[in-house]
Protein backbone atom coordinates (compact mmCIF):
# COMPACT_ATOMS: atom_id res chain seq x y z
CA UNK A 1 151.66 8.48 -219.09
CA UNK A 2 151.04 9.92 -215.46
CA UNK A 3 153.43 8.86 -212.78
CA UNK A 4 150.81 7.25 -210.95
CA UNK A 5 149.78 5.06 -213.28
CA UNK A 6 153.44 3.91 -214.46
CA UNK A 7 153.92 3.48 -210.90
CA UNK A 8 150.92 0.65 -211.09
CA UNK A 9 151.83 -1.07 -213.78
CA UNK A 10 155.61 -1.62 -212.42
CA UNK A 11 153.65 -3.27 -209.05
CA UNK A 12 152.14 -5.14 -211.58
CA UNK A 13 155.02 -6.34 -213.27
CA UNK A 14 156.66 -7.17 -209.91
CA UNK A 15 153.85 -8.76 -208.82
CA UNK A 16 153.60 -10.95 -212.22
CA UNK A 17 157.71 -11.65 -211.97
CA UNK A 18 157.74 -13.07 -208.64
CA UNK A 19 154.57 -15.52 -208.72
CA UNK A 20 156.13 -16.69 -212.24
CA UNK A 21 159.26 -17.35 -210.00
CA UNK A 22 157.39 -19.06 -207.31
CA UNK A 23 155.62 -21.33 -209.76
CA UNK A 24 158.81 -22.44 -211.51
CA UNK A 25 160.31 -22.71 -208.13
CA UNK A 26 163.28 -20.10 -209.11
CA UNK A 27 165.67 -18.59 -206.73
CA UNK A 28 166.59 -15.72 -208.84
CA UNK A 29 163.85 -13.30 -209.10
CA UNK A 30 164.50 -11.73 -212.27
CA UNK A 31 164.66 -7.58 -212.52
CA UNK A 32 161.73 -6.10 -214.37
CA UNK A 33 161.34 -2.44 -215.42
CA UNK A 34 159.10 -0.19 -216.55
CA UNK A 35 160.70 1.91 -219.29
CA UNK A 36 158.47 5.38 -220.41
CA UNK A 37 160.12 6.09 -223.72
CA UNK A 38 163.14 4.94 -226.20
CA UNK A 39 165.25 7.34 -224.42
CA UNK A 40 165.15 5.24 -221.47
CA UNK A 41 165.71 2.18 -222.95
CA UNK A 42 168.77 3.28 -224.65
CA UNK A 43 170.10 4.14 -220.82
CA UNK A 44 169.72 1.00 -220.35
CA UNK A 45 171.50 -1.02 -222.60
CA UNK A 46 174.06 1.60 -223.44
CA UNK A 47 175.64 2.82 -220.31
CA UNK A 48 179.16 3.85 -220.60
């Protein structure tokens, strides 16, 4: 996927994460990201 596009659909996410926390009147606004492949997801959970 382009970086453009990626770079869309994390606004999007955002956007959807912090009207979610709005509505259920949260004061933590949860992180969201957009991960491109498996690689990056292991980075995630499995940082040493």
């Amino acid at each position: 996927m382009g970086s453009k596009k990626l770079s869309k659909k994390q606004q999007r996410l955002e956007k959807i994460t912090q009207e979610a926390a709005e509505q259920s009147q949260r004061s933590f606004l949860p992180n969201v990201t957009l991960l491109a492949n498996e690689k990056d997801l292991s980075s995630v959970f499995f940082t040493v």
